[in-house]
C-alpha atoms as a PDB file:
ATOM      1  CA  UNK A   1      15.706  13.980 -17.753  1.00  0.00           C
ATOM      2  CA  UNK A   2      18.658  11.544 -18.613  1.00  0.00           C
ATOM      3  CA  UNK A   3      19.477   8.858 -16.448  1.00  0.00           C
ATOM      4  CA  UNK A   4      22.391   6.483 -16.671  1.00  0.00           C
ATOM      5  CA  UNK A   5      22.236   2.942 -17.198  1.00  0.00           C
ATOM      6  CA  UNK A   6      24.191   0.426 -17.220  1.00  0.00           C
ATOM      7  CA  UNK A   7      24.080  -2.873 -19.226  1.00  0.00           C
ATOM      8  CA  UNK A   8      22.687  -4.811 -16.498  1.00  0.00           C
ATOM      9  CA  UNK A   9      19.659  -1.946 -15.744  1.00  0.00           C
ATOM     10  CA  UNK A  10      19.066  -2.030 -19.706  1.00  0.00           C
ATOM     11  CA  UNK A  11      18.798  -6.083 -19.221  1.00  0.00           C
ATOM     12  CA  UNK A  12      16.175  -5.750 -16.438  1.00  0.00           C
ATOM     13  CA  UNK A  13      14.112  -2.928 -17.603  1.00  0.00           C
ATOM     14  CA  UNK A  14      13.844  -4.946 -20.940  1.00  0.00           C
ATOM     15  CA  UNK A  15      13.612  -8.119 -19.356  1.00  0.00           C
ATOM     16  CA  UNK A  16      10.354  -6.665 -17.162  1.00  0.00           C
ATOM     17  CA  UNK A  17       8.834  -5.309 -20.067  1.00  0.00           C
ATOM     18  CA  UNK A  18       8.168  -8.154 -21.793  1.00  0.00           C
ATOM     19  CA  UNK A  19       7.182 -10.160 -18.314  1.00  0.00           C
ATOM     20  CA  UNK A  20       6.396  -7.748 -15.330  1.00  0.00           C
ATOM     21  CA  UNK A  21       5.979 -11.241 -13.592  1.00  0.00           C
ATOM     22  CA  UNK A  22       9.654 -12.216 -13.603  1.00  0.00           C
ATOM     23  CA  UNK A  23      11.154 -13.776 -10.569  1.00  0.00           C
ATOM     24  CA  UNK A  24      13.858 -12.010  -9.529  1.00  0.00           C
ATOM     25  CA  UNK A  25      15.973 -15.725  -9.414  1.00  0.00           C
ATOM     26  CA  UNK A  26      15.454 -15.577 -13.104  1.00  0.00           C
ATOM     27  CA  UNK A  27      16.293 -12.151 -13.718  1.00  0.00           C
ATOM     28  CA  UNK A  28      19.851 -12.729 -11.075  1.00  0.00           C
ATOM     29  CA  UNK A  29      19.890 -15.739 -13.886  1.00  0.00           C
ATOM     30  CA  UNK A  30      19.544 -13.601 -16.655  1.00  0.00           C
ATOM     31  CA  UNK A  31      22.250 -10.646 -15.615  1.00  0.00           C
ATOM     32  CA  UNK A  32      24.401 -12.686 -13.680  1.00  0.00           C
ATOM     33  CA  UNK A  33      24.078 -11.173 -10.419  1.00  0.00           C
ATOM     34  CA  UNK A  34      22.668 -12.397  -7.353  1.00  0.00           C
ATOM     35  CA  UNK A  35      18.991 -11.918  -6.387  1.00  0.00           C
ATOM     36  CA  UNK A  36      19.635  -9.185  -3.686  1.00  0.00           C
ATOM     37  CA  UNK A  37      21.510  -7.673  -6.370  1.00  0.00           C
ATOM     38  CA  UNK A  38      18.598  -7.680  -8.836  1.00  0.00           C
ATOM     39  CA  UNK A  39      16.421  -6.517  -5.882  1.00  0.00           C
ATOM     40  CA  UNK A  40      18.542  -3.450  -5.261  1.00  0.00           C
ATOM     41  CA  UNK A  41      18.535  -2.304  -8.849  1.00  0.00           C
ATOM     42  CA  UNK A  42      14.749  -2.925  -8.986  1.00  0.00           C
ATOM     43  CA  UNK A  43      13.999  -0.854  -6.266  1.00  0.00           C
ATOM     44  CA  UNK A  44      16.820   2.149  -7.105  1.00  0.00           C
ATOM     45  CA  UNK A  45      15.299   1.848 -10.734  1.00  0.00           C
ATOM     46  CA  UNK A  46      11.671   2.116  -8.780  1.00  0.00           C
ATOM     47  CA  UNK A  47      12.979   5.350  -7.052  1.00  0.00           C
ATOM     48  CA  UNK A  48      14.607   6.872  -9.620  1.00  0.00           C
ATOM     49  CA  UNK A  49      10.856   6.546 -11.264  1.00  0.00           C
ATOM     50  CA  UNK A  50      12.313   4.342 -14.427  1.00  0.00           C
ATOM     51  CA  UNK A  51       9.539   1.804 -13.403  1.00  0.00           C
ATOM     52  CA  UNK A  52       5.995   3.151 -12.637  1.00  0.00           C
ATOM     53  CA  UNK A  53       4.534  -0.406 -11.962  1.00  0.00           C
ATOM     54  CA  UNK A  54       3.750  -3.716 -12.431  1.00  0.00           C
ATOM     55  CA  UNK A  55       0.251  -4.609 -14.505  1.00  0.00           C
ATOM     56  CA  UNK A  56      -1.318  -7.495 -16.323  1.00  0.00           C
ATOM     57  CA  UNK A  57      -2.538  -6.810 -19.424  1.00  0.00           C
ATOM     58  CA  UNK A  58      -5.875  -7.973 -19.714  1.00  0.00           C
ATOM     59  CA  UNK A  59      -8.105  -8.878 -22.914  1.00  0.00           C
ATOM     60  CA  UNK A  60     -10.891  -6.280 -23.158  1.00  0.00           C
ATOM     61  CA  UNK A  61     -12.669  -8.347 -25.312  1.00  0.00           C
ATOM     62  CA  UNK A  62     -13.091 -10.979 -22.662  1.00  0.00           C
ATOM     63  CA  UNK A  63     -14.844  -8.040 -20.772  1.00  0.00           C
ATOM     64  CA  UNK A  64     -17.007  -7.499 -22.996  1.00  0.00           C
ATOM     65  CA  UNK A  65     -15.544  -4.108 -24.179  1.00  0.00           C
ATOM     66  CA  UNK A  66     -16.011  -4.358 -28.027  1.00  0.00           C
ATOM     67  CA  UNK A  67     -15.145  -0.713 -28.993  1.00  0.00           C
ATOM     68  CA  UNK A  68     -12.092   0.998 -28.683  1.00  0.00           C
ATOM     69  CA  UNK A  69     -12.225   4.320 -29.629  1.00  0.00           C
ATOM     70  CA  UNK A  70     -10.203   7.449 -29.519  1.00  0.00           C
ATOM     71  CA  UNK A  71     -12.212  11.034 -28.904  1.00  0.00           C
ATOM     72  CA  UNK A  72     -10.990  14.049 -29.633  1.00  0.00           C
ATOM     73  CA  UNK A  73     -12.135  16.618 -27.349  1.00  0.00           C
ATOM     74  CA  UNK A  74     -12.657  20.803 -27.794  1.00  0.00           C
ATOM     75  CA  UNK A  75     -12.421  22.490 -24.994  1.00  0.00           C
ATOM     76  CA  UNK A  76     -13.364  26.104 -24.552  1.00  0.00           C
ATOM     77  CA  UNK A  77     -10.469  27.531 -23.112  1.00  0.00           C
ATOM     78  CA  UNK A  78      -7.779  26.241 -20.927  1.00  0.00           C
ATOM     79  CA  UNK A  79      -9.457  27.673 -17.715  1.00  0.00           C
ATOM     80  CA  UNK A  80     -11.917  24.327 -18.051  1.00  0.00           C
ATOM     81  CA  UNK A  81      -9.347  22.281 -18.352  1.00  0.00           C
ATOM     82  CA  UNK A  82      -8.513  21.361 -14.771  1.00  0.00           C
ATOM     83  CA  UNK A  83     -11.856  20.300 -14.149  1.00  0.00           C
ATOM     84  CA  UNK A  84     -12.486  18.434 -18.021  1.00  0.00           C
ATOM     85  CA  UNK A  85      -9.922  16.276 -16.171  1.00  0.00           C
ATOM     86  CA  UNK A  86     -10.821  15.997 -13.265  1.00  0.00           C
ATOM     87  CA  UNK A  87     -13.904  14.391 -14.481  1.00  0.00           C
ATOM     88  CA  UNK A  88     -12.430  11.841 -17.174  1.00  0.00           C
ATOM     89  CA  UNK A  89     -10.013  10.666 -14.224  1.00  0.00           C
ATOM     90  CA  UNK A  90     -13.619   9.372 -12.840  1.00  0.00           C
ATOM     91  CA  UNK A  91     -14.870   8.001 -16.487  1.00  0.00           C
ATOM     92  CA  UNK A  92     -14.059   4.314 -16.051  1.00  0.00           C
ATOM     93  CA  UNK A  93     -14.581   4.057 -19.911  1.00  0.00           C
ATOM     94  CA  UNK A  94     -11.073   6.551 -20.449  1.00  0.00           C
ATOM     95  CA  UNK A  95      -8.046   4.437 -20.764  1.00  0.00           C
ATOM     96  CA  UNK A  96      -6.014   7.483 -21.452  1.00  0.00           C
ATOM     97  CA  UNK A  97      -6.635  11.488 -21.584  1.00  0.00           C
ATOM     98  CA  UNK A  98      -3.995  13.531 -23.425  1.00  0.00           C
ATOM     99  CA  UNK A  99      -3.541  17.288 -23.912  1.00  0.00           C
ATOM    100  CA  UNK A 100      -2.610  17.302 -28.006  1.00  0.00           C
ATOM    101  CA  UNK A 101      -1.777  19.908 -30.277  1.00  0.00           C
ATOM    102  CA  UNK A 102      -4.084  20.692 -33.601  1.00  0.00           C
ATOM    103  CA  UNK A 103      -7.692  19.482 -33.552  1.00  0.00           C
ATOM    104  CA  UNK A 104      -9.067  19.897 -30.263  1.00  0.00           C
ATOM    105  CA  UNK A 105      -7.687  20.005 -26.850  1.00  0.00           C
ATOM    106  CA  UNK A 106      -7.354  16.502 -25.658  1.00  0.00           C
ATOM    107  CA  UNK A 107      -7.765  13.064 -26.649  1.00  0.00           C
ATOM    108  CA  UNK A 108      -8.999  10.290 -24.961  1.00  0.00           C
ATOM    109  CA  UNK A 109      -8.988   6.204 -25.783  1.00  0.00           C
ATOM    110  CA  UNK A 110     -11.762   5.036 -24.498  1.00  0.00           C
ATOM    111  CA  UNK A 111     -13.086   1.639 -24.342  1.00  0.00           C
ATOM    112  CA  UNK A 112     -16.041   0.661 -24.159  1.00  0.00           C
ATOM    113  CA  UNK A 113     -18.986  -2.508 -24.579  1.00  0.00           C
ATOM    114  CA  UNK A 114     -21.455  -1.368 -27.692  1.00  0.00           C
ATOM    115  CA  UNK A 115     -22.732   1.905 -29.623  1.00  0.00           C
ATOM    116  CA  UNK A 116     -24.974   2.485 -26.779  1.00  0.00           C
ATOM    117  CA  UNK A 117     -22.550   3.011 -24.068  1.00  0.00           C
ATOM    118  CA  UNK A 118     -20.634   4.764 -26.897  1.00  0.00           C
ATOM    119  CA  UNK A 119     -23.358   7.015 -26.980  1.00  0.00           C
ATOM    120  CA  UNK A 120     -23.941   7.900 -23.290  1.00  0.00           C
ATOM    121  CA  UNK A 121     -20.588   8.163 -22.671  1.00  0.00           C
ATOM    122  CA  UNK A 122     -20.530  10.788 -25.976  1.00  0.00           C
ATOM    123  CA  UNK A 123     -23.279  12.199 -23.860  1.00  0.00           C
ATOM    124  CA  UNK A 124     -22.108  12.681 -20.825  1.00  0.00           C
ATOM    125  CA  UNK A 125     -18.527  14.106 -21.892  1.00  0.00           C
ATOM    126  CA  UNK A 126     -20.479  16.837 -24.415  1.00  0.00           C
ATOM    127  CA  UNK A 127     -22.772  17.974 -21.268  1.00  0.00           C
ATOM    128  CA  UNK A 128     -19.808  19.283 -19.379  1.00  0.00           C
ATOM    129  CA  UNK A 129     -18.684  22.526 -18.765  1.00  0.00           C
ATOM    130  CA  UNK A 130     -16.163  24.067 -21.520  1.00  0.00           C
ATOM    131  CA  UNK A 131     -16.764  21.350 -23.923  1.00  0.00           C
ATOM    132  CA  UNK A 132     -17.216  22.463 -27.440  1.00  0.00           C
ATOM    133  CA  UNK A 133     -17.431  19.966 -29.639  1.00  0.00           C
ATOM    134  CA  UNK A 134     -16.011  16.282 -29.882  1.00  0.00           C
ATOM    135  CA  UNK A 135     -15.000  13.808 -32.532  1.00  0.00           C
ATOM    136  CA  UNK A 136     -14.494   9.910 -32.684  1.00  0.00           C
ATOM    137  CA  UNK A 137     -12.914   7.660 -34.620  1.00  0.00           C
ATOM    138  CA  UNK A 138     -13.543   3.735 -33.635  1.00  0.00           C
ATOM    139  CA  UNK A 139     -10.922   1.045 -34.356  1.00  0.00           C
ATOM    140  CA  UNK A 140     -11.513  -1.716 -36.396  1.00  0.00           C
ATOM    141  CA  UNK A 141      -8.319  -3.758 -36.005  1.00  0.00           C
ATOM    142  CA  UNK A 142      -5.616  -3.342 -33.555  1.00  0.00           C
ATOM    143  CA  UNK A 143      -2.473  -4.565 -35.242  1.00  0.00           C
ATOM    144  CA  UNK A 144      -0.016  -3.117 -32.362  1.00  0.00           C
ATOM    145  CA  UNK A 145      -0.620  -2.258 -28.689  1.00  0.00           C
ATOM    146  CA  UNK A 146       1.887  -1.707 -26.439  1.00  0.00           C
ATOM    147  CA  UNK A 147       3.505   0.663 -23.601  1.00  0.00           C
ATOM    148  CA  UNK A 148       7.313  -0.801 -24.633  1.00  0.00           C
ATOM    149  CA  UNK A 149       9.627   1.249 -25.001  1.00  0.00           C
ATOM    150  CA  UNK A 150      12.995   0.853 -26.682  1.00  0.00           C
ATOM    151  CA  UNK A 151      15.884   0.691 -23.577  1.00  0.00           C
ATOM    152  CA  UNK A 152      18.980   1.813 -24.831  1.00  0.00           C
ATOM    153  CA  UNK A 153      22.040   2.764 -21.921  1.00  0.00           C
ATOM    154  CA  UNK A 154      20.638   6.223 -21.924  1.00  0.00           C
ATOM    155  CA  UNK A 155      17.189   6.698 -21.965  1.00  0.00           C
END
């Protein structure tokens, strides 16, 4: 789906990316328009669903989560899948689920505190229904994480 967008939306979505927390005085600063102004684009960019939310970004390592991970998942035919993900929705652990092409049927980034909740939470996703067979890989530096995109005028 393409959506227009002008200069000023490409300033704010931009702007928001790098600090959800923005005032919206500093944004009318930043674009040159007053703050109802900003605060109608915000919410028409809200409703055309060009922003999904607002979130801090915390560090998972201050959590205690030591291991990130991504799992890639088998699952026996796409007649398990609804409920595969309806139960990693629930796993607090899965940051992200994704249906991929090639090896497997999903992936999942998972994070997690040490091997052994690794291991139960291996467990517990090999136990269910449909699931085949899964793989891990652990990270052992994260050089980039990010959900920025580049804004251009048309996305």
């Amino acid at each position: 789906m393409q959506h227009h967008l002008d200069e000023t939306d490409v300033l704010i979505l931009n702007h928001l990316q790098e600090n959800g927390r923005a005032q919206r005085n500093k944004l009318a600063e930043i674009v040159g328009l007053s703050v109802p102004s900003v605060s109608e684009r915000m919410r028409k960019l809200e409703e055309r669903s060009l922003i999904e939310g607002y979130h801090a970004v915390l560090n998972a390592k201050q959590f205690n989560l030591d291991i990130t991970g991504f799992i890639f998942v088998e699952v026996d035919g796409s007649a398990n899948y609804p409920k595969f993900v309806e139960r990693v929705v629930l796993e607090s652990e899965v940051l992200e689920c994704h249906s991929i092409t090639g090896d497997g049927s999903h992936i999942l980034k998972i994070r997690t505190r040490n091997t052994d909740t690794l291991e139960k939470l291996l467990s517990r996703l090999q136990s269910w229904d449909g699931v085949k067979k899964t793989r891990s890989n652990l990270v052992l530096t994260t050089y980039k994480e990010t959900r920025q995109i580049e804004v251009g005028s048309n996305p």
